[in-house]
Protein backbone atom coordinates (compact mmCIF):
# COMPACT_ATOMS: atom_id res chain seq x y z
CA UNK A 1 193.06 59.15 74.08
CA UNK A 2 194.33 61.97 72.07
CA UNK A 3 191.82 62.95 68.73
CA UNK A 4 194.89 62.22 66.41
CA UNK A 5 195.57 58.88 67.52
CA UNK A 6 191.74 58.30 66.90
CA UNK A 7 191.49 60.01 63.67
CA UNK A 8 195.06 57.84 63.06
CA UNK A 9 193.77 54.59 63.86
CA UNK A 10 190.30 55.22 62.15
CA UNK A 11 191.98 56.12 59.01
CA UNK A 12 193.71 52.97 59.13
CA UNK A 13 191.28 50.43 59.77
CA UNK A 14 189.09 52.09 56.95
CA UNK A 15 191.69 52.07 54.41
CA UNK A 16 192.58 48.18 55.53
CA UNK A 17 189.55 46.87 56.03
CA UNK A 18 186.81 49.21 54.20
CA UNK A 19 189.04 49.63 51.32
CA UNK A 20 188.37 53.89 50.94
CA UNK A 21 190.69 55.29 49.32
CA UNK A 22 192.98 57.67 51.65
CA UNK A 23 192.53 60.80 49.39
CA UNK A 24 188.45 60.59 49.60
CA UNK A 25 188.93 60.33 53.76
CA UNK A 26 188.79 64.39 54.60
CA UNK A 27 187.05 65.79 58.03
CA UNK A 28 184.64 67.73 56.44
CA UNK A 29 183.82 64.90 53.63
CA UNK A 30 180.23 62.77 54.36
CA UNK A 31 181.05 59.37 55.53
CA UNK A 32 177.93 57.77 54.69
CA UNK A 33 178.69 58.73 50.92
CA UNK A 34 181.76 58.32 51.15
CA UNK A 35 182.01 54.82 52.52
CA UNK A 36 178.99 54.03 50.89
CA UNK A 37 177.84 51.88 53.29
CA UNK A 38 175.15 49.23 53.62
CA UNK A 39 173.68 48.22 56.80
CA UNK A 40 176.31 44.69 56.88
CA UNK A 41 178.77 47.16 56.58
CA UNK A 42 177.71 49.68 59.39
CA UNK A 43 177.64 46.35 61.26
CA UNK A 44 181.15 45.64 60.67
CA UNK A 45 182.11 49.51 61.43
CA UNK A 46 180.55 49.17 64.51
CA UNK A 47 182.59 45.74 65.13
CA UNK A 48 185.93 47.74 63.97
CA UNK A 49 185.17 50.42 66.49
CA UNK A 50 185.01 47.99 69.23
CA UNK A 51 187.76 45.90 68.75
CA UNK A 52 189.88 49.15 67.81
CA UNK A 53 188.27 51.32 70.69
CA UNK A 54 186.72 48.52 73.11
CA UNK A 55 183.53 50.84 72.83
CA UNK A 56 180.51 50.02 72.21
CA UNK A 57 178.22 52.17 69.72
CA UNK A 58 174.39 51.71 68.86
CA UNK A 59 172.65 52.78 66.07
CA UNK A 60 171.16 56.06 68.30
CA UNK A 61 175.18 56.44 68.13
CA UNK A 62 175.08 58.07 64.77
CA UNK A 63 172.22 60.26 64.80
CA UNK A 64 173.62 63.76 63.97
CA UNK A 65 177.29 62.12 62.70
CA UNK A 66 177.43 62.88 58.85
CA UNK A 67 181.24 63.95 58.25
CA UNK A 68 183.93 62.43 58.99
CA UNK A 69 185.03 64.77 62.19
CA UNK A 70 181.89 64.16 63.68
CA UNK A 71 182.49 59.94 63.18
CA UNK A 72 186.01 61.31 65.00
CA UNK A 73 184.11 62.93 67.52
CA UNK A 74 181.67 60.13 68.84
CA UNK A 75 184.67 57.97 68.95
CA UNK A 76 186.58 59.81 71.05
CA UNK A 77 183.31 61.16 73.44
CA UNK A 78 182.73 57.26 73.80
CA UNK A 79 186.54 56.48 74.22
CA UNK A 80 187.06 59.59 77.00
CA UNK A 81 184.15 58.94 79.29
């Protein structure tokens, strides 16, 4: 899967569902203040991924995965293996 049809469908789904605001999403912006996310709601990311991606991501998942590119690039490592 191509990185803009992930970045595309991520976008979407956290706009839709997350309710962020389109102009705060931005690759280099942190997604953990950005989203300002509890844990219920890193539960339901996790959900969104896998019935978006059908991959599965743990919590070990996000070590190291503070912007948004780097949410982009775990996706698509996970989607392309």
């Amino acid at each position: 899967m191509e990185t803009s049809v992930i970045v595309e469908k991520v976008d979407y789904f956290l706009i839709e569902e997350f309710e962020v605001e389109a102009d705060d999403i931005a690759p280099d912006a942190n997604l953990k203040e950005t989203l300002d996310l509890d844990s219920l709601d890193y539960v339901d990311l996790v959900v969104a991924i896998e019935a978006t991606f059908g991959v599965k991501l743990v919590g070990d998942d996000f070590v190291g995965v503070e912007s948004f590119k780097d949410f982009y690039d775990l996706i698509e490592r996970k989607v392309n293996i």
